[in-house]
PDB file of N, CA and C in Angstrom:
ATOM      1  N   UNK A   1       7.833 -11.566  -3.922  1.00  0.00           N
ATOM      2  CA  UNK A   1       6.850 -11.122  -2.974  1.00  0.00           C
ATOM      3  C   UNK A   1       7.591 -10.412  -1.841  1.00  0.00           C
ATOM      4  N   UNK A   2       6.923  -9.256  -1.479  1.00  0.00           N
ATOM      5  CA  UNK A   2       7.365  -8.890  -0.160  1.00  0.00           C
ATOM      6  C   UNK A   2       6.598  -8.135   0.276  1.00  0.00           C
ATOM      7  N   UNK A   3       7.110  -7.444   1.604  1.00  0.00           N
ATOM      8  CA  UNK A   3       5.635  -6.877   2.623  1.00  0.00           C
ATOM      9  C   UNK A   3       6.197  -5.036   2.305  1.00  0.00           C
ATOM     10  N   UNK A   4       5.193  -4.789   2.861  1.00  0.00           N
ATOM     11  CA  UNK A   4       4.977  -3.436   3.018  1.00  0.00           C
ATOM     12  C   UNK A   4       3.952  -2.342   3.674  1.00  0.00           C
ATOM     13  N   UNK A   5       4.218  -1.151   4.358  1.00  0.00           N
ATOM     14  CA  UNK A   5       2.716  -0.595   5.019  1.00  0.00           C
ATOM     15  C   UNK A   5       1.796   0.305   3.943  1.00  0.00           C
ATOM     16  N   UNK A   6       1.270   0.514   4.250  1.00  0.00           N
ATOM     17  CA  UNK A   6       0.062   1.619   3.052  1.00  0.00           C
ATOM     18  C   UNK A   6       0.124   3.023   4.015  1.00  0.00           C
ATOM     19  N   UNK A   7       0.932   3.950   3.634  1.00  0.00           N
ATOM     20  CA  UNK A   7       0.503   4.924   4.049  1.00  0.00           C
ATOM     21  C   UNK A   7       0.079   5.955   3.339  1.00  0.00           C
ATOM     22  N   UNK A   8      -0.688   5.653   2.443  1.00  0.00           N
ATOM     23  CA  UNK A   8      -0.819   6.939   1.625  1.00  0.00           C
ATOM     24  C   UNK A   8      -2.316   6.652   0.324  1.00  0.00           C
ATOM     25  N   UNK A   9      -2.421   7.266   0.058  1.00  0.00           N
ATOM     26  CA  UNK A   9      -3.432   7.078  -1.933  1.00  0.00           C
ATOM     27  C   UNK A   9      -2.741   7.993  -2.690  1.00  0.00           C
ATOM     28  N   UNK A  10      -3.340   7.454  -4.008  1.00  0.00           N
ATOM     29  CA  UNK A  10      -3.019   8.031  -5.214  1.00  0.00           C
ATOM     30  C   UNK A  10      -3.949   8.517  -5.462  1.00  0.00           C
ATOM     31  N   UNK A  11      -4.504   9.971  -5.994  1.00  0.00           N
ATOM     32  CA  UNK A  11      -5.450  10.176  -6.646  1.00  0.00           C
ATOM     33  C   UNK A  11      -5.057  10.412  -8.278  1.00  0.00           C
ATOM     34  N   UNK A  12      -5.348   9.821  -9.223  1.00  0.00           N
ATOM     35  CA  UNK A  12      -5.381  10.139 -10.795  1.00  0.00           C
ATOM     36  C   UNK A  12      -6.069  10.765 -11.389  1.00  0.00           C
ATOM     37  N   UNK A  13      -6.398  11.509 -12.381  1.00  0.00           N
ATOM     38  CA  UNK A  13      -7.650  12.230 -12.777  1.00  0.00           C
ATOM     39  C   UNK A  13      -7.631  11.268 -14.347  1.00  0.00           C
ATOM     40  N   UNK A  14      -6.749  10.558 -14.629  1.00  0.00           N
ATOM     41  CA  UNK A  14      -6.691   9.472 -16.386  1.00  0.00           C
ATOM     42  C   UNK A  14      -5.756   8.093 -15.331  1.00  0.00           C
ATOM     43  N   UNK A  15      -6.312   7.491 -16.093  1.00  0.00           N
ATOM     44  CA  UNK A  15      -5.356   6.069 -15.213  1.00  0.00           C
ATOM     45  C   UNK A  15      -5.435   4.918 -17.280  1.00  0.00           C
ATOM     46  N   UNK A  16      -4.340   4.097 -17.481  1.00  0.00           N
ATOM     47  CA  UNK A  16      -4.700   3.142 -18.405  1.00  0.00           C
ATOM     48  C   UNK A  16      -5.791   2.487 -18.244  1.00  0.00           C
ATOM     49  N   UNK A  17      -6.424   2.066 -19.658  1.00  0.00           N
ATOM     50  CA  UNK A  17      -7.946   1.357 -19.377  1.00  0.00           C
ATOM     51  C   UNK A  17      -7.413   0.186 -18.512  1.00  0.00           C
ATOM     52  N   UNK A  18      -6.816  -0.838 -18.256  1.00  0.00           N
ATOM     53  CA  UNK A  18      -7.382  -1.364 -17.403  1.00  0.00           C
ATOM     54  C   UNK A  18      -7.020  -1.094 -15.787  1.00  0.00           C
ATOM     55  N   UNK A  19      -7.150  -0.104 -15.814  1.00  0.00           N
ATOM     56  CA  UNK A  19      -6.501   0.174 -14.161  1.00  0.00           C
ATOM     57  C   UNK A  19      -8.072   1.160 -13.694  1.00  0.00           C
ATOM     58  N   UNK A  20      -8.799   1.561 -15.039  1.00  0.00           N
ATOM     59  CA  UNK A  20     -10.079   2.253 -14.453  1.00  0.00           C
ATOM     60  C   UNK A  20     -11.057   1.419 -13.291  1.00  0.00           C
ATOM     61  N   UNK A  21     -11.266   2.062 -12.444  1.00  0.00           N
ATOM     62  CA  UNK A  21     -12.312   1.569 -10.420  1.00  0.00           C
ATOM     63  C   UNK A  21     -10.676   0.735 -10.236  1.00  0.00           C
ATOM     64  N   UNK A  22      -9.595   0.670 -10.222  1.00  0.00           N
ATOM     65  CA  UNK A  22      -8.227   0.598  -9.531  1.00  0.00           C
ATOM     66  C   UNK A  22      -7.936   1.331  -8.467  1.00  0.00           C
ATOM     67  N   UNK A  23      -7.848   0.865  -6.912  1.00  0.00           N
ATOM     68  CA  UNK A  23      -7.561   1.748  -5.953  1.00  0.00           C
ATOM     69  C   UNK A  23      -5.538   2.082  -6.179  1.00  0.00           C
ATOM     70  N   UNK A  24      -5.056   3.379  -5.847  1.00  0.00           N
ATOM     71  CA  UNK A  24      -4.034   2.970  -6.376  1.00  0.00           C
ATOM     72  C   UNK A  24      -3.193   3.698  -4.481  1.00  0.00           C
ATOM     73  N   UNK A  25      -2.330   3.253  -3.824  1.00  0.00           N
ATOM     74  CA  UNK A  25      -1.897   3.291  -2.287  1.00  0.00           C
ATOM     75  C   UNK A  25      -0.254   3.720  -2.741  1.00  0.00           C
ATOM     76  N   UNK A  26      -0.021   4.275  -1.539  1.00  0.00           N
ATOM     77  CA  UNK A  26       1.514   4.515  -1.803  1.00  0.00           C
ATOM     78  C   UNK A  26       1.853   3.771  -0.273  1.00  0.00           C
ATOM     79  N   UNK A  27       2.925   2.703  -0.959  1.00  0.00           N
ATOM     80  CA  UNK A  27       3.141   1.803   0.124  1.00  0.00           C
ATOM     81  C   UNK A  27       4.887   1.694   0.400  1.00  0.00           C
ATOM     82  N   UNK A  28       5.063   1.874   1.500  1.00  0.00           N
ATOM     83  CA  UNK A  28       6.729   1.764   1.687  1.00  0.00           C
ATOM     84  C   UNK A  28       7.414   0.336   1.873  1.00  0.00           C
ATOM     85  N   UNK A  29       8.252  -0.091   0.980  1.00  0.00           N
ATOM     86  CA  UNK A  29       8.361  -1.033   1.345  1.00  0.00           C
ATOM     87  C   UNK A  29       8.867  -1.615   2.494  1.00  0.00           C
ATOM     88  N   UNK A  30       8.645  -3.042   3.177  1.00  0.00           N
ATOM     89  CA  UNK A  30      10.005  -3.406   4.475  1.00  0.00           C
ATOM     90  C   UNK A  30      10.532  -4.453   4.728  1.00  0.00           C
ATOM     91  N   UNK A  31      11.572  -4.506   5.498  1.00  0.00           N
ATOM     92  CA  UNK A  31      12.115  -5.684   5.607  1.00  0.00           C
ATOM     93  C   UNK A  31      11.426  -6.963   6.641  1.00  0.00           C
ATOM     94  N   UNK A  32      12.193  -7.845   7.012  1.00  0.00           N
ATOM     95  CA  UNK A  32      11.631  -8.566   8.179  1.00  0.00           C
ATOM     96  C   UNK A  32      11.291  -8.218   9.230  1.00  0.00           C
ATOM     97  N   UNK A  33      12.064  -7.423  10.083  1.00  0.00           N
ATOM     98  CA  UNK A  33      12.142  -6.673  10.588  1.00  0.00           C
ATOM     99  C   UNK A  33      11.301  -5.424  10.918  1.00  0.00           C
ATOM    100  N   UNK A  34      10.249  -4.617   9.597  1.00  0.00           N
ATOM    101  CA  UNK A  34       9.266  -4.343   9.284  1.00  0.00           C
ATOM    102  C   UNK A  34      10.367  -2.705   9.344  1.00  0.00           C
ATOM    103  N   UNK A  35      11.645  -2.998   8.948  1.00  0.00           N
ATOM    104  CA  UNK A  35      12.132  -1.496   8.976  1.00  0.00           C
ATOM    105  C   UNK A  35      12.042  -1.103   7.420  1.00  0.00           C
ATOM    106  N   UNK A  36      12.174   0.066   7.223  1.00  0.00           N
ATOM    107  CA  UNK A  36      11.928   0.682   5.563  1.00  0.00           C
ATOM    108  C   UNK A  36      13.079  -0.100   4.651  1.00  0.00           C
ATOM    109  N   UNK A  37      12.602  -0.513   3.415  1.00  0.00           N
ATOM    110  CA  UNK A  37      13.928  -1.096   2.760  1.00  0.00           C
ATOM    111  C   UNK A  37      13.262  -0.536   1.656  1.00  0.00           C
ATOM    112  N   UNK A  38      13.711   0.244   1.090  1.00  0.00           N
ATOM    113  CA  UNK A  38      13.698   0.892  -0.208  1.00  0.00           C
ATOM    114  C   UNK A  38      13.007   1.856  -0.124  1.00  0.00           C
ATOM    115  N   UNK A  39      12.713   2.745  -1.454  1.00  0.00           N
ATOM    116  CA  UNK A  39      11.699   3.666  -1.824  1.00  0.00           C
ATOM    117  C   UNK A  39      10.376   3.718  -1.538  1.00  0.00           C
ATOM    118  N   UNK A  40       9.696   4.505  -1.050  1.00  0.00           N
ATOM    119  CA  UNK A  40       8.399   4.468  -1.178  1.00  0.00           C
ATOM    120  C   UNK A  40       7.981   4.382  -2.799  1.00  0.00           C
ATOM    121  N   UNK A  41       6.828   3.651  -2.702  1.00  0.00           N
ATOM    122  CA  UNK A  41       6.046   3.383  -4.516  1.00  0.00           C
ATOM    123  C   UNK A  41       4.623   3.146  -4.493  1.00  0.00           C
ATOM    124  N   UNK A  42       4.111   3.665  -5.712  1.00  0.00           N
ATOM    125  CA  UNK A  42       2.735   3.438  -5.428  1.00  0.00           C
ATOM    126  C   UNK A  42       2.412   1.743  -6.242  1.00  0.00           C
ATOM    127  N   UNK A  43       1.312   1.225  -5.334  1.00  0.00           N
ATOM    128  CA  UNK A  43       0.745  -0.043  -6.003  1.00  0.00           C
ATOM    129  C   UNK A  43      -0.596  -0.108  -6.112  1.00  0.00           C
ATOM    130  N   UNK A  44      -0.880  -1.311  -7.166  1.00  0.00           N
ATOM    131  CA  UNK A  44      -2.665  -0.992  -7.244  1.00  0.00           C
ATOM    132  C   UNK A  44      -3.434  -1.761  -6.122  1.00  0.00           C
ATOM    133  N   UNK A  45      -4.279  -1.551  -5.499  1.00  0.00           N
ATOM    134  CA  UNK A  45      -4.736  -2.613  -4.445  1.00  0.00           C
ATOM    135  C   UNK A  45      -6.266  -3.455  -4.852  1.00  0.00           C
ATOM    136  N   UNK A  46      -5.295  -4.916  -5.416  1.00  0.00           N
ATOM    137  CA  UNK A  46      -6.639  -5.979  -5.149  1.00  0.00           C
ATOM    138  C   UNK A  46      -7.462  -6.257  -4.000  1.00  0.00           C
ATOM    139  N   UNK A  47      -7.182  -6.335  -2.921  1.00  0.00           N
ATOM    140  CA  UNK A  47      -7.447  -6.605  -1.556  1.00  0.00           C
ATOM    141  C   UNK A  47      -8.174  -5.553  -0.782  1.00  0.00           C
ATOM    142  N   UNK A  48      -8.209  -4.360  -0.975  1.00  0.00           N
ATOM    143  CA  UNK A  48      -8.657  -3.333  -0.298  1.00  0.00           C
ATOM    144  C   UNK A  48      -8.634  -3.328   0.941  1.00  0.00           C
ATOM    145  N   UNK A  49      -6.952  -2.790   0.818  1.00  0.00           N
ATOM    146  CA  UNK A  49      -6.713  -3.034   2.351  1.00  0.00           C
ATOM    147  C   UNK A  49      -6.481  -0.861   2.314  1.00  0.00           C
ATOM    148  N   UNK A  50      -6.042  -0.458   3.488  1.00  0.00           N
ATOM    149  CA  UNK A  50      -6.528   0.553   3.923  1.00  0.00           C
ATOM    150  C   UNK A  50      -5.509   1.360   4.953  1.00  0.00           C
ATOM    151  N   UNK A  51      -5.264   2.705   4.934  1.00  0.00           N
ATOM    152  CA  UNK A  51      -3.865   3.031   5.575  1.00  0.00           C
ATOM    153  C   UNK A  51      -3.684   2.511   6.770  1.00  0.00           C
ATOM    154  N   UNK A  52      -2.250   2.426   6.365  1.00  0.00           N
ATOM    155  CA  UNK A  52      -1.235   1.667   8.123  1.00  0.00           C
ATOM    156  C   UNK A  52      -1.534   0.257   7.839  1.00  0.00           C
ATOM    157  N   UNK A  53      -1.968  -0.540   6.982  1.00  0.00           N
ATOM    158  CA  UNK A  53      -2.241  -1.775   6.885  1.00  0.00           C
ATOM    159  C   UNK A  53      -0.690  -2.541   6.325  1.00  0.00           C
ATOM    160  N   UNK A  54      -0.303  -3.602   7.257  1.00  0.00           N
ATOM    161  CA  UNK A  54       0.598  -4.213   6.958  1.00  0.00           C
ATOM    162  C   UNK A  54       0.551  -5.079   5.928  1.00  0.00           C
ATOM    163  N   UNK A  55       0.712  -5.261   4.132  1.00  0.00           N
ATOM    164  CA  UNK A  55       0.659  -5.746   3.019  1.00  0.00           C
ATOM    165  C   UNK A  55       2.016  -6.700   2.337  1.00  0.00           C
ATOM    166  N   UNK A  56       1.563  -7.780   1.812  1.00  0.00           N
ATOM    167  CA  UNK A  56       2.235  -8.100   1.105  1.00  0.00           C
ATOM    168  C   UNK A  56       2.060  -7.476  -0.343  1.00  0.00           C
ATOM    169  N   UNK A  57       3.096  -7.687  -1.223  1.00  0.00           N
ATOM    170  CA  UNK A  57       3.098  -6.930  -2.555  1.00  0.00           C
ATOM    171  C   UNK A  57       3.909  -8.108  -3.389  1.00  0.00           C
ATOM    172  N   UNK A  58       3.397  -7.985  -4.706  1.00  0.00           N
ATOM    173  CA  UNK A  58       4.225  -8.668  -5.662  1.00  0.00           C
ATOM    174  C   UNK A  58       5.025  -7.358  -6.790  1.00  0.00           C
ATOM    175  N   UNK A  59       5.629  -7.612  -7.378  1.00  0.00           N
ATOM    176  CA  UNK A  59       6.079  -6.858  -8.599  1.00  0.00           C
ATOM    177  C   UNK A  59       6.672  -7.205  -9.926  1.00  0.00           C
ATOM    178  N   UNK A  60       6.727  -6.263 -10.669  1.00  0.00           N
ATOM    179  CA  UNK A  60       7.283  -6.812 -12.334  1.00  0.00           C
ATOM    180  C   UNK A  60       6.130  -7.449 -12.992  1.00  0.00           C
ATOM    181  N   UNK A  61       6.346  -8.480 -13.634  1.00  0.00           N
ATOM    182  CA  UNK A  61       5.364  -9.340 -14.324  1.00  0.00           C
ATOM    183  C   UNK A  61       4.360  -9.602 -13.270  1.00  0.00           C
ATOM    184  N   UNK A  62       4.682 -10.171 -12.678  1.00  0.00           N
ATOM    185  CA  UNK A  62       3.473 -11.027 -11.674  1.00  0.00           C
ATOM    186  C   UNK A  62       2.657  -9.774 -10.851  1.00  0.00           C
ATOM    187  N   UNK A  63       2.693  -8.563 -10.632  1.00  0.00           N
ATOM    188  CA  UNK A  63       2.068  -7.300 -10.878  1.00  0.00           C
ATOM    189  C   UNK A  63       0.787  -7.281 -11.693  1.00  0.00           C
ATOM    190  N   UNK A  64       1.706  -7.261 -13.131  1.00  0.00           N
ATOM    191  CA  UNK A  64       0.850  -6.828 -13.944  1.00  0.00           C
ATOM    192  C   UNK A  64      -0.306  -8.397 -14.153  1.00  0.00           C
ATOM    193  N   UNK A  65       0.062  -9.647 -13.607  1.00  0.00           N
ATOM    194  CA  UNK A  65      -0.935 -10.613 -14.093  1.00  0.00           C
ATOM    195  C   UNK A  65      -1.609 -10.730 -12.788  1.00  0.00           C
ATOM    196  N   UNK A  66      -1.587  -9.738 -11.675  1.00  0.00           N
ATOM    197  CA  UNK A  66      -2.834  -9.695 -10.660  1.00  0.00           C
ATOM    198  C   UNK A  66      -4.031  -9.069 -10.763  1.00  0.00           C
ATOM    199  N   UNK A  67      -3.972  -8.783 -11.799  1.00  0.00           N
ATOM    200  CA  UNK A  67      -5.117  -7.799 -12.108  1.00  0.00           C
ATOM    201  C   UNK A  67      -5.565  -8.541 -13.267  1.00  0.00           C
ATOM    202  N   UNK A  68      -6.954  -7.689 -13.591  1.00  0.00           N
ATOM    203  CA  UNK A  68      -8.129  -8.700 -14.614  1.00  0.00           C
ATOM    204  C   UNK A  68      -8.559  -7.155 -15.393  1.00  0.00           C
ATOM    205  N   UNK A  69      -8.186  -6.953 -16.641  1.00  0.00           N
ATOM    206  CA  UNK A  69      -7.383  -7.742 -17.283  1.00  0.00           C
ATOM    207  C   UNK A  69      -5.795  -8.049 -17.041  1.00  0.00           C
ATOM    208  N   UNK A  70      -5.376  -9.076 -17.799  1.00  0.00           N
ATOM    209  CA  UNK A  70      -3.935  -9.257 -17.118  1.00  0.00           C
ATOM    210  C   UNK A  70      -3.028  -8.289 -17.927  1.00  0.00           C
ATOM    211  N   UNK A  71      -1.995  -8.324 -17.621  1.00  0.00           N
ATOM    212  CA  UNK A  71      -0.725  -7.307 -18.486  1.00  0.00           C
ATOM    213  C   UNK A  71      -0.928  -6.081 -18.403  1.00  0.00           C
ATOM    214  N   UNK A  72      -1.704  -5.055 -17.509  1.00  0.00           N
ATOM    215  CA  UNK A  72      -1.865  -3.658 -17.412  1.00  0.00           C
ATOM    216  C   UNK A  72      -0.455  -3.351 -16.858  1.00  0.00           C
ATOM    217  N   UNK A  73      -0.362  -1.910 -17.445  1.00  0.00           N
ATOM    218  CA  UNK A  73       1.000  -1.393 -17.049  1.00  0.00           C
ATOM    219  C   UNK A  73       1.080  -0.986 -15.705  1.00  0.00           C
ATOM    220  N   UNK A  74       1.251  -1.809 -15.023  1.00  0.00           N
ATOM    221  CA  UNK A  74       1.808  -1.866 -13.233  1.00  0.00           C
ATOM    222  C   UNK A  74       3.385  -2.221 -12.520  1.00  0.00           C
ATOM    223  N   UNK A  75       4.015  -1.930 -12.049  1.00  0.00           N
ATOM    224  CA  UNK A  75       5.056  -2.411 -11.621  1.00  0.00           C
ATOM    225  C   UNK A  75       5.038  -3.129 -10.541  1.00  0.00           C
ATOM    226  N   UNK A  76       4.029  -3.033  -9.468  1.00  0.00           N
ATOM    227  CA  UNK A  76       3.547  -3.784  -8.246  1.00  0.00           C
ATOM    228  C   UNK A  76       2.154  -3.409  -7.529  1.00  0.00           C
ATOM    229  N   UNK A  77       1.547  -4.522  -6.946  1.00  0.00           N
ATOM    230  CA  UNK A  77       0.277  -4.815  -6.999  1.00  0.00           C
ATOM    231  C   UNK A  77       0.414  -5.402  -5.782  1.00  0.00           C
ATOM    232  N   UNK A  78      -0.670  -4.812  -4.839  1.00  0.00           N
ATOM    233  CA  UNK A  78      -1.141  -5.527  -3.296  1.00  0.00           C
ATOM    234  C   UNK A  78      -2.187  -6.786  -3.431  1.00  0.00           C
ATOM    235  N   UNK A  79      -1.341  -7.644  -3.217  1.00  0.00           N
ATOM    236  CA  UNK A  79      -2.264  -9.112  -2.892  1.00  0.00           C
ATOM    237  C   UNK A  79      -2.420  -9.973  -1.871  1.00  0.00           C
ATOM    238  N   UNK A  80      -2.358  -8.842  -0.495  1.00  0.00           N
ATOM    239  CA  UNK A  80      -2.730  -9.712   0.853  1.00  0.00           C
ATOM    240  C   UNK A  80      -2.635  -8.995   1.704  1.00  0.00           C
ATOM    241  N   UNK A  81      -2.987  -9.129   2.758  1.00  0.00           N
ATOM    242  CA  UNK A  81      -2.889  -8.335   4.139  1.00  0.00           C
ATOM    243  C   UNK A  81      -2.592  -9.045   5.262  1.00  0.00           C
ATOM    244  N   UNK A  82      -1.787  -8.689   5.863  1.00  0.00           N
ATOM    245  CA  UNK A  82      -0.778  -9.507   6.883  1.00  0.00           C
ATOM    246  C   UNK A  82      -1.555  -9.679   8.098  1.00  0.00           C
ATOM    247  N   UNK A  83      -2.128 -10.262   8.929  1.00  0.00           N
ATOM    248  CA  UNK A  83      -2.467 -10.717  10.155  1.00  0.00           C
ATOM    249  C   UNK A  83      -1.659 -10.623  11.057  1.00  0.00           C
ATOM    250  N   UNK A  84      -0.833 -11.556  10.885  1.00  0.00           N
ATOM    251  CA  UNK A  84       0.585 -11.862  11.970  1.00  0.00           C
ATOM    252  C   UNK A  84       1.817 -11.645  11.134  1.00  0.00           C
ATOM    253  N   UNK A  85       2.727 -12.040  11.653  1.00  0.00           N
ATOM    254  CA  UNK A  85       4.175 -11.771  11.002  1.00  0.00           C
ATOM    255  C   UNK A  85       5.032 -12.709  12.311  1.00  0.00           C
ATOM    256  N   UNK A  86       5.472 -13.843  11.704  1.00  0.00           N
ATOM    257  CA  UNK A  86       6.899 -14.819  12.597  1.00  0.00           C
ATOM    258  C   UNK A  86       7.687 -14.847  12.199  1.00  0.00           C
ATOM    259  N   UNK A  87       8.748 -14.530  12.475  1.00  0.00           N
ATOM    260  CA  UNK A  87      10.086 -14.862  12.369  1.00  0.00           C
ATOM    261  C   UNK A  87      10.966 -15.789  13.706  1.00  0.00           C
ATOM    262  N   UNK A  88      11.096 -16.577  13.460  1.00  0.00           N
ATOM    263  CA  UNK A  88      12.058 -17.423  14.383  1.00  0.00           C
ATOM    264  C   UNK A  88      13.238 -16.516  14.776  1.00  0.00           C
ATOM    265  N   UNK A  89      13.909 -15.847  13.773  1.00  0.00           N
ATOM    266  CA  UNK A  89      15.289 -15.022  14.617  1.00  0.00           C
ATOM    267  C   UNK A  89      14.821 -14.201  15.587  1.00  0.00           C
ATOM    268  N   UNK A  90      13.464 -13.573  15.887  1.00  0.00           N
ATOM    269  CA  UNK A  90      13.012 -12.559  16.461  1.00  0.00           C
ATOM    270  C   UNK A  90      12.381 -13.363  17.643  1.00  0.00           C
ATOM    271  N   UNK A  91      12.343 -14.461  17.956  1.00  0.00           N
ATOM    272  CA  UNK A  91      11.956 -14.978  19.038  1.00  0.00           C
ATOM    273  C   UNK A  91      12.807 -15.135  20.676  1.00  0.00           C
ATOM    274  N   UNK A  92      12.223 -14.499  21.593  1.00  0.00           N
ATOM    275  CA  UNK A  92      13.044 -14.891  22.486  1.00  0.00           C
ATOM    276  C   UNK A  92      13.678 -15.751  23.044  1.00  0.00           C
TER     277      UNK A  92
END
């Protein structure tokens, strides 16, 4: 699991059957810190969360078994939307 912002959509004109009414976001990933740690990538969004929205994300297998049906070809999948964010090192 890890977090990430939504800045972006995918539009598809064919998507795999089970990814059809799939919102699909291009989300950057980040660290604790909430600085960029890796590539930007697109994910499918269960949650319907919405740009600039701070997200958690899963990936790999557990991706593809967030979705109904399970095992669609996904590499990572939005399954939450962040409220707050604590970190104890970041405390004054």
């Amino acid at each position: 699991m890890y977090l990430g912002r939504v800045i972006g959509t995918v539009v598809a004109s064919r998507v795999a059957h089970g990814l059809v009414g799939s919102k699909l976001l291009l989300v950057q990933p980040l660290d604790d810190r909430l600085q960029p740690n890796g590539p930007v990538q697109a994910a499918v969004d269960t949650v319907k969360a919405g740009p600039d929205d701070l997200v958690y994300l899963v990936g790999s297998r557990e991706a593809a078994l967030a979705l109904d049906p399970w095992f669609v070809p996904v590499d990572a999948a939005i399954v939450g939307i962040v409220d707050q964010l604590y970190t104890p090192e970041q405390t004054p």
